[in-house]
N, C-alpha and C. Protein backbone atom coordinates (compact mmCIF):
# COMPACT_ATOMS: atom_id res chain seq x y z
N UNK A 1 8.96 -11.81 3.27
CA UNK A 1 9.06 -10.36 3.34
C UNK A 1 10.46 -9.93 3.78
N UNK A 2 10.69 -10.68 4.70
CA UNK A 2 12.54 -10.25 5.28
C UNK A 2 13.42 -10.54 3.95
N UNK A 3 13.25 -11.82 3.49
CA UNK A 3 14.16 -11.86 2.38
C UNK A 3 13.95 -10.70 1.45
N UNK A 4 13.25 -10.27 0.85
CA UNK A 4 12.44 -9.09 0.10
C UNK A 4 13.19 -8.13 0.23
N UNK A 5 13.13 -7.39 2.06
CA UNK A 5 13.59 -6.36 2.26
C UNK A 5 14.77 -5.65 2.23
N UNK A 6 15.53 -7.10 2.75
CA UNK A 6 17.21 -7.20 2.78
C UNK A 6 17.44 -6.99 1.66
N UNK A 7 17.15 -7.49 0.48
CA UNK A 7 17.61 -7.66 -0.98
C UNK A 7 16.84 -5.98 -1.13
N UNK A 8 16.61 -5.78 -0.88
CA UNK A 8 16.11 -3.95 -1.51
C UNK A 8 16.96 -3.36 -0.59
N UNK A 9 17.33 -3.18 0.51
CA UNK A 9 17.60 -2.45 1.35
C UNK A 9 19.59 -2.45 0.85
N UNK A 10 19.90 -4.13 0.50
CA UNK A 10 21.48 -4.13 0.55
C UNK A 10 21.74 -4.28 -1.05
N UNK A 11 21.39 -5.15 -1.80
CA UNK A 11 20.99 -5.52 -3.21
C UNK A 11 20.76 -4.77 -4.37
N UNK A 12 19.50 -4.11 -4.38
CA UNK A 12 19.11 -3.59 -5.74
C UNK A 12 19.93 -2.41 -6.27
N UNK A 13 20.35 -2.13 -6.67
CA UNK A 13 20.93 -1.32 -7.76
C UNK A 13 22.46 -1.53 -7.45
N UNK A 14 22.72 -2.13 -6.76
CA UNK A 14 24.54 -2.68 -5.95
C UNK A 14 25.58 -2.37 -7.55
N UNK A 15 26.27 -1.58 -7.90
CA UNK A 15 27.31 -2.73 -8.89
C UNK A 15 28.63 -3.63 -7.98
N UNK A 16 29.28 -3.57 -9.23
CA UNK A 16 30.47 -4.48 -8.53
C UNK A 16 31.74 -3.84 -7.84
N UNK A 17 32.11 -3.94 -6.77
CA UNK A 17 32.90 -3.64 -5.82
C UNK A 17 32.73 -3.57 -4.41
N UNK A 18 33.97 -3.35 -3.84
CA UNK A 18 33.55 -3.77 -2.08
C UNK A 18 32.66 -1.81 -1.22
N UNK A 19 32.89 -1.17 -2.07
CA UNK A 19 32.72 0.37 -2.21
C UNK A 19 30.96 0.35 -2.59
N UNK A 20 31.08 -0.52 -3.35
CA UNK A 20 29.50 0.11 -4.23
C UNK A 20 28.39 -0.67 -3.44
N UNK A 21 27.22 0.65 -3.80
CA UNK A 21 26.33 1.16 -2.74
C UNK A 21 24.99 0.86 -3.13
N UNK A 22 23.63 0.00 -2.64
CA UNK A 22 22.69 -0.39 -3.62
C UNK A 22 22.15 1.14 -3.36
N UNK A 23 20.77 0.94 -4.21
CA UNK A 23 20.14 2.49 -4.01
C UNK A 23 19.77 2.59 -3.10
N UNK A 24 19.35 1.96 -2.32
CA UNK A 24 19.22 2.39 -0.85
C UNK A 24 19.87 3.19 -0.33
N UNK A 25 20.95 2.23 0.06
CA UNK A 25 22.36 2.79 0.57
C UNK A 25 22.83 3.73 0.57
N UNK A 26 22.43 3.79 -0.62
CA UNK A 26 23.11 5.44 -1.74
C UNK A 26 22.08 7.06 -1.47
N UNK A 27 21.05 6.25 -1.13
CA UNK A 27 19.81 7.58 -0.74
C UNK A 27 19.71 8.10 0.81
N UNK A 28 20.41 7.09 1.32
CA UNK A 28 20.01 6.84 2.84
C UNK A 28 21.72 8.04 3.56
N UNK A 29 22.71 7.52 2.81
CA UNK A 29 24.23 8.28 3.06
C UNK A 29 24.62 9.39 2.11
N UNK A 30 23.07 10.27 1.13
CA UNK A 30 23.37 10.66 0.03
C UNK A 30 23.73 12.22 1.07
N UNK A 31 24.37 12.96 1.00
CA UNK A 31 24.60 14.17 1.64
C UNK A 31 23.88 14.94 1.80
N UNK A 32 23.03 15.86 0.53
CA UNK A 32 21.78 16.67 1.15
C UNK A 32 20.12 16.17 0.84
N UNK A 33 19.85 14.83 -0.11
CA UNK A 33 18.89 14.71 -0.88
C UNK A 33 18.31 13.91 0.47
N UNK A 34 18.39 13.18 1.32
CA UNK A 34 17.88 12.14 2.81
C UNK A 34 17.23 13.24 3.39
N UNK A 35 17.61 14.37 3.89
CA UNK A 35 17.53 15.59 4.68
C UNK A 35 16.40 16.65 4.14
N UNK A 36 16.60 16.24 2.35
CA UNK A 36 15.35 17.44 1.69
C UNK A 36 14.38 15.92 1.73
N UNK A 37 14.39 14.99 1.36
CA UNK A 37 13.14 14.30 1.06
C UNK A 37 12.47 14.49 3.07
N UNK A 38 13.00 14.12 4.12
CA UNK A 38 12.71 14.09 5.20
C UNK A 38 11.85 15.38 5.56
N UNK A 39 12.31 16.38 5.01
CA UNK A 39 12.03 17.91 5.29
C UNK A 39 10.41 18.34 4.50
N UNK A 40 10.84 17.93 3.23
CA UNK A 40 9.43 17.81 2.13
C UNK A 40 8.41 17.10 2.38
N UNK A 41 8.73 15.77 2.91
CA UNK A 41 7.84 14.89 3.70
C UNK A 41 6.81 15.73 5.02
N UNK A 42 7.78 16.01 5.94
CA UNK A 42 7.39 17.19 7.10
C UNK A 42 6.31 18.02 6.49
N UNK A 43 6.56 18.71 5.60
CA UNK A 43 6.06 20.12 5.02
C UNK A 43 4.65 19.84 4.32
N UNK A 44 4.64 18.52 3.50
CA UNK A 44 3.58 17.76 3.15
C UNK A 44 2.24 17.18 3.85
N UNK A 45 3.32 16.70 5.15
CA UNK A 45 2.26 16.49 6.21
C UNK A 45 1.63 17.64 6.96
N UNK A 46 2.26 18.75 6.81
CA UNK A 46 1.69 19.89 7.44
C UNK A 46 0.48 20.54 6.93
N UNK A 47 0.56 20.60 5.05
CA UNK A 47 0.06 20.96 4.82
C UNK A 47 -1.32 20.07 4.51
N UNK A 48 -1.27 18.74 4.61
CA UNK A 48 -2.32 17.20 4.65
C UNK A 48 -2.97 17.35 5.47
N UNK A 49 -2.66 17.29 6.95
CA UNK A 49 -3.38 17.22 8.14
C UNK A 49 -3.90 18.40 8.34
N UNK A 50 -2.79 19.66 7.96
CA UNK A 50 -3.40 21.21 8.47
C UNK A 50 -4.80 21.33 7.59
N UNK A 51 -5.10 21.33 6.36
CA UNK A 51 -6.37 21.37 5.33
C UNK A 51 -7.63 20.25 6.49
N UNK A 52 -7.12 19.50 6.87
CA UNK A 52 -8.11 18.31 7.30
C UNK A 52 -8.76 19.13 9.07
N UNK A 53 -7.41 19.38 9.31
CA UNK A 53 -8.18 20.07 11.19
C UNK A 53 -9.01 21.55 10.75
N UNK A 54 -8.89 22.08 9.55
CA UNK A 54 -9.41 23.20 9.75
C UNK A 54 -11.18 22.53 8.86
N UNK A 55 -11.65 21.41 8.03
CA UNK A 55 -12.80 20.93 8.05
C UNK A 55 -12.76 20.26 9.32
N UNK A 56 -11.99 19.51 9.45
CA UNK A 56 -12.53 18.72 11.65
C UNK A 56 -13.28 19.98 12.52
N UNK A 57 -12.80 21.07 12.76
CA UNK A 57 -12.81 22.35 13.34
C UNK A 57 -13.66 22.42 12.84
N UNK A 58 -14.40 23.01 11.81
CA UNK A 58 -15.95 23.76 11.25
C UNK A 58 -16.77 22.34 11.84
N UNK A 59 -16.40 21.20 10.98
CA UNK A 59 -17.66 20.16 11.40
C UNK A 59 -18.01 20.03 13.07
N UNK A 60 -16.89 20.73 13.55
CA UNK A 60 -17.52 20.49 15.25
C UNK A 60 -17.43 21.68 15.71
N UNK A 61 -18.10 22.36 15.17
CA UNK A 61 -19.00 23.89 15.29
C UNK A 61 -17.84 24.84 15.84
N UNK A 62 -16.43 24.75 15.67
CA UNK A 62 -15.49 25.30 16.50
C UNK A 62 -15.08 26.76 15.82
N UNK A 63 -14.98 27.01 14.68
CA UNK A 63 -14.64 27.54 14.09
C UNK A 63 -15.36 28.11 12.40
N UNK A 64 -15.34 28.81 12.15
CA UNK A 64 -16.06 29.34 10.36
C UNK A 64 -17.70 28.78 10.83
N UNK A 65 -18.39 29.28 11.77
CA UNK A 65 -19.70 28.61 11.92
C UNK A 65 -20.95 29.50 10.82
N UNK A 66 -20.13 30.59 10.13
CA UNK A 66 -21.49 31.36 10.04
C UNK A 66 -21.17 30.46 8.00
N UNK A 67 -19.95 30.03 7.74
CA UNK A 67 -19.78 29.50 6.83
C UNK A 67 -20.45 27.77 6.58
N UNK A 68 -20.92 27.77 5.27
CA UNK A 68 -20.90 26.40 5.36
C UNK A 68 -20.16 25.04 4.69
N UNK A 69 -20.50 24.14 5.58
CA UNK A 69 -19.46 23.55 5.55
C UNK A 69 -18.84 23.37 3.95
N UNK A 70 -19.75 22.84 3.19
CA UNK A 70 -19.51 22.22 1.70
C UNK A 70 -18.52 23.30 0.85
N UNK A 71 -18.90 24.82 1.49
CA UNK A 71 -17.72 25.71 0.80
C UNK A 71 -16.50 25.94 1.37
N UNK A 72 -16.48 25.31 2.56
CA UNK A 72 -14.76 25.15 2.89
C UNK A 72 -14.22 23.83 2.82
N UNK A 73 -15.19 22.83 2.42
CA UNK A 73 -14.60 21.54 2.37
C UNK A 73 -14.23 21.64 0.65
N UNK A 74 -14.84 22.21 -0.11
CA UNK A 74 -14.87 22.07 -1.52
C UNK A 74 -13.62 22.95 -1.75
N UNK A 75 -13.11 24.27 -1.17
CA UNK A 75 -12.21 25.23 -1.08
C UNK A 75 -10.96 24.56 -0.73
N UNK A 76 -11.13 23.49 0.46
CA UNK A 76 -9.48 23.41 0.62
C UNK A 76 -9.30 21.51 -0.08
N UNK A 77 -10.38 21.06 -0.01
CA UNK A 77 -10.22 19.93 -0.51
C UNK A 77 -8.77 19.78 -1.65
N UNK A 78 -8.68 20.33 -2.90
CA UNK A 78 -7.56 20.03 -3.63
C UNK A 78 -6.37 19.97 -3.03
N UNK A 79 -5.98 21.23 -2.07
CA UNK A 79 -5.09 21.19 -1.24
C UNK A 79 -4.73 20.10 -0.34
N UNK A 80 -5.63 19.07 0.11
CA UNK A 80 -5.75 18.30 0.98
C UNK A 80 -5.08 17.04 0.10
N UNK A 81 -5.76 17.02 -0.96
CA UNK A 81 -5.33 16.07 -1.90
C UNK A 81 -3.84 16.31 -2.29
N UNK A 82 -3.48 17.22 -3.23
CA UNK A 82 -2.34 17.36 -3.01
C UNK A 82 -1.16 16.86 -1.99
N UNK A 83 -1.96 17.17 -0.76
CA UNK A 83 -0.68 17.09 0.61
C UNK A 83 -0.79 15.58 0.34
N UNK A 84 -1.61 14.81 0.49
CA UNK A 84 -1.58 13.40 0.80
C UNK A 84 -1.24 12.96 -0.25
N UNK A 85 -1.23 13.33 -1.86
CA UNK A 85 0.27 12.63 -2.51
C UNK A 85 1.46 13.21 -1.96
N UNK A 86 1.73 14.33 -1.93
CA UNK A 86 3.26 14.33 -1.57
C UNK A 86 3.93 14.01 -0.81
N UNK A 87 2.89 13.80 0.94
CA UNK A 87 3.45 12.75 1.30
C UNK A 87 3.34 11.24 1.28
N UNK A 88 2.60 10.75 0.77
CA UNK A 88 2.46 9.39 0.19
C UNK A 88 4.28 9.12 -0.25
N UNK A 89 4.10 10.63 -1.55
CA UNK A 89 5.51 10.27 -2.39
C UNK A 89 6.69 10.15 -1.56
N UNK A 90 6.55 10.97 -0.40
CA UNK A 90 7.68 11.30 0.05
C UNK A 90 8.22 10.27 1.32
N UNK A 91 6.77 10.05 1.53
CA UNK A 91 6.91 8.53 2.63
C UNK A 91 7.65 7.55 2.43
N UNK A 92 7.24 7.07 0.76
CA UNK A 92 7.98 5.91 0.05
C UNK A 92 9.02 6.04 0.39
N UNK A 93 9.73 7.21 -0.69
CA UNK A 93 11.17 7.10 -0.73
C UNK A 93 12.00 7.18 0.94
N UNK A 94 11.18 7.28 2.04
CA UNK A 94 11.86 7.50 3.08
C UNK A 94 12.02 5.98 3.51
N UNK A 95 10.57 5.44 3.33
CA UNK A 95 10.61 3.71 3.40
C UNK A 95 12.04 2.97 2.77
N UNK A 96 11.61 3.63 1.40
CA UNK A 96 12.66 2.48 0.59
C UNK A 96 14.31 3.05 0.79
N UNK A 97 14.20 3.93 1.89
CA UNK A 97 15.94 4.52 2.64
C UNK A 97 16.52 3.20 3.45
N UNK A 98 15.19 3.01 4.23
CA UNK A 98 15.40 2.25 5.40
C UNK A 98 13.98 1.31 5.41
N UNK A 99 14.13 0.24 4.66
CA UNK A 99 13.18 -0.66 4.56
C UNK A 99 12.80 -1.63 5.84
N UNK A 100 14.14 -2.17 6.12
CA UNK A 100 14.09 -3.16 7.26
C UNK A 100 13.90 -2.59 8.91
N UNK A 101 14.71 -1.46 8.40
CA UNK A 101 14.35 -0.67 10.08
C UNK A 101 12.89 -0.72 10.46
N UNK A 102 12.23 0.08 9.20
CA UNK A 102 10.89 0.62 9.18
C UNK A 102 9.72 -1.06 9.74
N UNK A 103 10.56 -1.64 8.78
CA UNK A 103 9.41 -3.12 8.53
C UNK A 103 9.61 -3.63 10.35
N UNK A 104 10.51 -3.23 10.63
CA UNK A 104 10.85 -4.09 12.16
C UNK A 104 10.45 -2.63 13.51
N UNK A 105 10.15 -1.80 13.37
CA UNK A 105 9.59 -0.59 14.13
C UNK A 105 8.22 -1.04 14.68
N UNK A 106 8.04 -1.04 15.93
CA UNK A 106 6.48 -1.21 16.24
C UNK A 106 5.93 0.19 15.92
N UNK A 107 6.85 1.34 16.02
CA UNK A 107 5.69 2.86 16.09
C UNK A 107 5.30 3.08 14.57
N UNK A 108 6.25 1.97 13.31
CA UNK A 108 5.93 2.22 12.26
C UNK A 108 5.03 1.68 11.95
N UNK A 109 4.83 -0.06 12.20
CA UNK A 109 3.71 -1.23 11.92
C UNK A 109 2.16 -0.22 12.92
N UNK A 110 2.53 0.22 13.93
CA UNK A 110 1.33 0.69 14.51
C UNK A 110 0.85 2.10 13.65
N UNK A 111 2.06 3.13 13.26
CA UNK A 111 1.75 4.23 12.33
C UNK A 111 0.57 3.64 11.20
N UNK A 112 0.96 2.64 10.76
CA UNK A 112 -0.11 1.74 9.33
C UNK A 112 -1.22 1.17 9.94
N UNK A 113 -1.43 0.88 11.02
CA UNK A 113 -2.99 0.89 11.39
C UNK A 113 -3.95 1.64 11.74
N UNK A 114 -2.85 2.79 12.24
CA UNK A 114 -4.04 3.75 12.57
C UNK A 114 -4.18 4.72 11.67
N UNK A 115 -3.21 5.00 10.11
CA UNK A 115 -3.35 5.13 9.26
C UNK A 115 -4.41 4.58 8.15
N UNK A 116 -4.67 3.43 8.00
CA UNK A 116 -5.78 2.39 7.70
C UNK A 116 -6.54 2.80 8.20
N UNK A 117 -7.22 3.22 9.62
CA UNK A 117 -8.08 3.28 10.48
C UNK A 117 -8.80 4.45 10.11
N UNK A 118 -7.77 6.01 9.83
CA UNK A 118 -8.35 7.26 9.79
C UNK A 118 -8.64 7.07 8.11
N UNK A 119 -7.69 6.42 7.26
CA UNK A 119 -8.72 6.42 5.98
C UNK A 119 -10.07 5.96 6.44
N UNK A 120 -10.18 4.60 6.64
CA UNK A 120 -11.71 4.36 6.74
C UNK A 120 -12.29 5.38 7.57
N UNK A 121 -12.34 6.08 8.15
CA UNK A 121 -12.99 6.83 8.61
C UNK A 121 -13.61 8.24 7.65
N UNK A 122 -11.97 8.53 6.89
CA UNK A 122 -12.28 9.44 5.52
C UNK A 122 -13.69 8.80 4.98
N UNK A 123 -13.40 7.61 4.15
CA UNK A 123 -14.54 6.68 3.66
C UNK A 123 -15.88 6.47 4.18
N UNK A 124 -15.37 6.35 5.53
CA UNK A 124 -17.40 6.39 5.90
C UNK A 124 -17.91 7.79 6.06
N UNK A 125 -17.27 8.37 6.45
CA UNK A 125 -17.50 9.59 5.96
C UNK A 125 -18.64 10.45 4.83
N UNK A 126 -17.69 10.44 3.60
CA UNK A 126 -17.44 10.76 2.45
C UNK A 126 -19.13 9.73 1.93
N UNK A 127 -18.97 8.63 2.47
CA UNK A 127 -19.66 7.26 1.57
C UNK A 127 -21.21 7.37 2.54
N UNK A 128 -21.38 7.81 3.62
CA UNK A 128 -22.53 7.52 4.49
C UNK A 128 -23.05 9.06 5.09
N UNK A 129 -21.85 9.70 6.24
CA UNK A 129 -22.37 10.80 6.70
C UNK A 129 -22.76 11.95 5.77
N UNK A 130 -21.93 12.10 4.87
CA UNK A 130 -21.88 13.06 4.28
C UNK A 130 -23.01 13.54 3.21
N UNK A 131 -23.99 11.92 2.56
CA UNK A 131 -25.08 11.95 2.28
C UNK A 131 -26.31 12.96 3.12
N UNK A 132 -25.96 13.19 3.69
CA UNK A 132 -27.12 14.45 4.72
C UNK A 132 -27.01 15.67 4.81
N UNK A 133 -25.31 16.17 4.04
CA UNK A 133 -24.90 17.28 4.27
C UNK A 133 -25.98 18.68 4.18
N UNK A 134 -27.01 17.91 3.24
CA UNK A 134 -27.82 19.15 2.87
C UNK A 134 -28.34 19.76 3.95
N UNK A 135 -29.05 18.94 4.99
CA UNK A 135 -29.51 19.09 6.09
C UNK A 135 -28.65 20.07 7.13
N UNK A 136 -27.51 19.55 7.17
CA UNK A 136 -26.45 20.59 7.99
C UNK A 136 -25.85 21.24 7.82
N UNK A 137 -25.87 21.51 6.62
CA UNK A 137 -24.10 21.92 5.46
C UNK A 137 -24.21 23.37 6.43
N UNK A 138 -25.33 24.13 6.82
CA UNK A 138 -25.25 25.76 6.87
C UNK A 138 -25.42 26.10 8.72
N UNK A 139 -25.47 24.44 9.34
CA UNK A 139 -25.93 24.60 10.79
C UNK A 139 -24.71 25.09 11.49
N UNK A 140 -24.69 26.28 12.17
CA UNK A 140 -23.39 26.12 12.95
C UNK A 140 -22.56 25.61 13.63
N UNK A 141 -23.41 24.31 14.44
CA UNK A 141 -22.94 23.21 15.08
C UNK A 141 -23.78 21.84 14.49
N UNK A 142 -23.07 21.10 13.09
CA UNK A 142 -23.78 19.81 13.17
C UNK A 142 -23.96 19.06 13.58
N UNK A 143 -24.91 18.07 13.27
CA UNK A 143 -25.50 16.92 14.12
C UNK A 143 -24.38 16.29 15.12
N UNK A 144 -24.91 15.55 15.78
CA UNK A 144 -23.62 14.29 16.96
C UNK A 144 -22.83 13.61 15.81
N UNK A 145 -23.51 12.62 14.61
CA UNK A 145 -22.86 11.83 14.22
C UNK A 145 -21.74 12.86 13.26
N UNK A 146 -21.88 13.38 12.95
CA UNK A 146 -20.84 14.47 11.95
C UNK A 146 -19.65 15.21 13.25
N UNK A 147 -20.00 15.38 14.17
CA UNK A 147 -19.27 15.78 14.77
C UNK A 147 -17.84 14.67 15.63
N UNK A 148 -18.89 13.60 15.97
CA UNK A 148 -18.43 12.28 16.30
C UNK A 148 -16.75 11.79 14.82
N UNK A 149 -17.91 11.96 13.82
CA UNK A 149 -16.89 11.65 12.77
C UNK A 149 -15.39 12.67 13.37
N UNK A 150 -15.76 14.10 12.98
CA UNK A 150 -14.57 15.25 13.01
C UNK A 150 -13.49 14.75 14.04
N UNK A 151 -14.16 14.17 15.27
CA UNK A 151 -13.42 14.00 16.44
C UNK A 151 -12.63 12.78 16.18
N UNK A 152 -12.82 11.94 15.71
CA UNK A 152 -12.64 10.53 15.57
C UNK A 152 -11.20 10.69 14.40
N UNK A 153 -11.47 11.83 13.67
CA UNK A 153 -10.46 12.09 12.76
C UNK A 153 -9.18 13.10 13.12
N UNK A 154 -9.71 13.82 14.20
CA UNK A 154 -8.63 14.71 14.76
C UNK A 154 -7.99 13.84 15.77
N UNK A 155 -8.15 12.88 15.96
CA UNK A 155 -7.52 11.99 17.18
C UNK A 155 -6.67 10.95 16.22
N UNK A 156 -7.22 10.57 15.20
CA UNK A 156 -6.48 9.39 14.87
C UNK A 156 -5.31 10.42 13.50
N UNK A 157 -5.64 11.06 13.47
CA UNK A 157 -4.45 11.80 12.59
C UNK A 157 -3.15 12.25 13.56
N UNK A 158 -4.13 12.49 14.76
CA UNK A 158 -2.46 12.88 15.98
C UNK A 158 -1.79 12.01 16.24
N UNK A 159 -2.79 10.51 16.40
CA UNK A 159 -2.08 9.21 16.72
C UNK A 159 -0.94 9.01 15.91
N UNK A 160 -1.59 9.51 14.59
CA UNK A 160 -0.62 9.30 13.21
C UNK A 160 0.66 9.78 13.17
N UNK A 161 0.60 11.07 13.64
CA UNK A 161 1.78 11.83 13.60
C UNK A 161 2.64 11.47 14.99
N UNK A 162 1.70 11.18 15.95
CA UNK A 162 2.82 10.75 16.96
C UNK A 162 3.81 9.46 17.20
N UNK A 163 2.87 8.79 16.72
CA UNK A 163 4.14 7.28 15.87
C UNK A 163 4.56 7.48 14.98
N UNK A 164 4.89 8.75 14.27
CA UNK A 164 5.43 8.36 13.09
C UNK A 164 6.80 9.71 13.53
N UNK A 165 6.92 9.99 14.70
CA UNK A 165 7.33 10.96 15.36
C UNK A 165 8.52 9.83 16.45
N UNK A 166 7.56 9.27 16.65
CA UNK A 166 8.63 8.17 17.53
C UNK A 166 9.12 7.63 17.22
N UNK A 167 9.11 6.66 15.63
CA UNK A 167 9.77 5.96 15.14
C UNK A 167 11.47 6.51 15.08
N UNK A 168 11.92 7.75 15.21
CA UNK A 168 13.08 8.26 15.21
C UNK A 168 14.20 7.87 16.51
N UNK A 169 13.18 7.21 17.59
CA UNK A 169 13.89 6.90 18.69
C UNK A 169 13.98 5.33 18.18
N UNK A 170 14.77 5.26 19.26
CA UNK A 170 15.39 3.72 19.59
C UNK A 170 14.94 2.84 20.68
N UNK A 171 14.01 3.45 21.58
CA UNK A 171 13.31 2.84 22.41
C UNK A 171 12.80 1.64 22.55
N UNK A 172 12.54 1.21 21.25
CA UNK A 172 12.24 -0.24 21.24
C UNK A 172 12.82 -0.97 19.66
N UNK A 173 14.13 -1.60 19.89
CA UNK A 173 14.88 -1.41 18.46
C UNK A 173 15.66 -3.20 18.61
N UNK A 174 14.91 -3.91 17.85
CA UNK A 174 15.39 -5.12 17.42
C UNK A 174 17.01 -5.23 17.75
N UNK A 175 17.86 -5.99 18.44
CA UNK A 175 18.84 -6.35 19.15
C UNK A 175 18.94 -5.81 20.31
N UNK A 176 18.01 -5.25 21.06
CA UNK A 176 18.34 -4.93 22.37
C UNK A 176 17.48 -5.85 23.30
N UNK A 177 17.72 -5.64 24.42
CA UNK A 177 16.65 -6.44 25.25
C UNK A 177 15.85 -5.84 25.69
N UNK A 178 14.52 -6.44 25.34
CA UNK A 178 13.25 -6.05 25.46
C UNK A 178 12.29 -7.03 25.92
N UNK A 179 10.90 -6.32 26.20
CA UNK A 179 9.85 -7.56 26.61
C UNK A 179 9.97 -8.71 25.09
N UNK A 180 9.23 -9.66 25.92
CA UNK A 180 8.75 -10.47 24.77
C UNK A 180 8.07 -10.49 23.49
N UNK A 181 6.78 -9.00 23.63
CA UNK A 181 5.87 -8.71 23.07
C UNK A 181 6.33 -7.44 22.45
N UNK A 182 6.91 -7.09 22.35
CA UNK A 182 7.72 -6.15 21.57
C UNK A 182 9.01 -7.00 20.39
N UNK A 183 9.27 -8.23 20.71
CA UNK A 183 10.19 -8.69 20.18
C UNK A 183 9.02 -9.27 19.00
N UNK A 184 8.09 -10.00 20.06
CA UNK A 184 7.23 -10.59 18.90
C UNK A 184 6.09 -9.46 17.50
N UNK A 185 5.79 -8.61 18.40
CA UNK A 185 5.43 -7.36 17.24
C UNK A 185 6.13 -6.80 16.42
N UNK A 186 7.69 -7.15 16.83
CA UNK A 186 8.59 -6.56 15.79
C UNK A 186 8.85 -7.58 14.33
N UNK A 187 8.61 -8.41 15.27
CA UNK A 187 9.49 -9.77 14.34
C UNK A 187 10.89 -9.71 14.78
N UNK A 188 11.29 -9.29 15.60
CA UNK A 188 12.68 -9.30 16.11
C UNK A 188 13.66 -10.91 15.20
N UNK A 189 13.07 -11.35 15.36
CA UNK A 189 14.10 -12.65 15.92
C UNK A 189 14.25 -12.99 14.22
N UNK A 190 13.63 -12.52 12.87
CA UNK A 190 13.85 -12.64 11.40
C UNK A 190 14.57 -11.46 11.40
N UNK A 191 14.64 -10.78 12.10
CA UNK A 191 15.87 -9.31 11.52
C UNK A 191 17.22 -9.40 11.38
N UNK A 192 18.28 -8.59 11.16
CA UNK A 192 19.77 -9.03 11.03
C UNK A 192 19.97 -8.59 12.74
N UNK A 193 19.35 -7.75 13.52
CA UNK A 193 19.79 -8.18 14.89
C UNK A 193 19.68 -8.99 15.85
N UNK A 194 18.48 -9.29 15.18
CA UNK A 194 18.08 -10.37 16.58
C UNK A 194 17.00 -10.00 17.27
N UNK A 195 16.73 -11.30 17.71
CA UNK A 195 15.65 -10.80 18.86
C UNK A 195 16.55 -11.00 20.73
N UNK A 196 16.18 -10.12 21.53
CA UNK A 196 16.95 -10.64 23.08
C UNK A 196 15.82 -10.44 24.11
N UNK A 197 16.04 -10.96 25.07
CA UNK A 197 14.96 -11.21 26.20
C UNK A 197 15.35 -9.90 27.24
N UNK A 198 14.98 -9.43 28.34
CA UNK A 198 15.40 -8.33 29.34
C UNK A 198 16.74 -8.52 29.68
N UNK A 199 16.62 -9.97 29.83
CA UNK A 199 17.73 -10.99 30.75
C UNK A 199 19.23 -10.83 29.64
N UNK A 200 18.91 -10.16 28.20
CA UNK A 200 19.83 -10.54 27.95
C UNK A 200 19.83 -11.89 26.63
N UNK A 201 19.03 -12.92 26.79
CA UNK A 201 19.48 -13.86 26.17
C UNK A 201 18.81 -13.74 24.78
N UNK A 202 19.57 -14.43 23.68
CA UNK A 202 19.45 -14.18 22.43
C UNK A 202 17.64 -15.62 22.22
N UNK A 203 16.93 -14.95 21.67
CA UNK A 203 15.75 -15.80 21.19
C UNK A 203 16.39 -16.93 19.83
């Protein structure tokens, strides 16, 4: 995977000279296009997560109670969809800016699990709870397990956004000295910086 990354990150689209820039390179130092994909990304996620807390909100009787649920889930659903390609799209290209950073980030490797985590949760959802809707679709406050779900999804979407919020710091950044277990979650010691101990010494 390191070999992989390096070669995308320094490599792919390179031509010949000491000047020329692979596409990475070229997207990552491009003047205003880094800044709009970053921004579009933002705006994507706003509008992804915002569609999702306002069904979290009804399913846990907080809000639209005299509504039911299936006509505001069916109402903003496209919207929801939408957001989560654009930022899907917009994620990529931020990935493939900065491949190796990203691949060596613990708030990023942790962003992808708890990302993984709130899909499956979409999924059981969608695949199990949601089979009953008939029963609740019009209750103002549904059952525990539907509500359980909502909660479970408004927590792990914040998780989402808050590692993926931190990844901008340097707090824990392959060549510095750090615990052990940060070096080893990073993969520190396959990166072009290195891995270092508190003390200082190179792994």
């Amino acid at each position: 995977m390191e070999h992989f990354l390096t070669w995308l990150q320094h490599s792919l689209g390179k031509g010949a000279g000491d000047t020329a820039q692979s596409w990475s390179e070229a997207l990552l130092e491009s003047l205003n296009f880094w800044e709009l994909l970053e921004g579009t990304h933002l705006l994507g996620l706003v509008l992804f997560v915002g569609t999702i807390l306002v069904v979290d909100l009804r399913l846990l009787g907080v809000i639209f109670r005299r509504t039911k649920v299936s006509v505001i889930s069916d109402t903003i659903l496209p919207l929801t969809v939408f957001g989560f390609v654009f930022v899907v799209a917009t994620g990529v290209g931020l990935v493939f800016a900065k491949p190796l950073l990203y691949y060596h980030s613990i708030w990023f490797r942790l962003k992808m699990i708890l990302l993984a985590l709130a899909l499956l949760n979409i999924l059981v959802f969608h695949s199990r709870i949601q089979k009953s809707q008939g029963a609740w679709d019009a209750e103002p406050v549904p059952p525990g397990k539907v509500r359980a779900a909502a909660a479970i999804s408004l927590l792990g979407w914040f998780a989402v956004i808050t590692c993926g919020r931190f990844i901008a710091y340097d707090w824990f950044e392959c060549g510095k000295p750090q615990p052990s277990f940060i070096n080893t979650v990073e993969a520190c010691k396959a990166s072009e910086q290195g891995a270092y101990t508190l003390e200082g010494k190179r792994l």
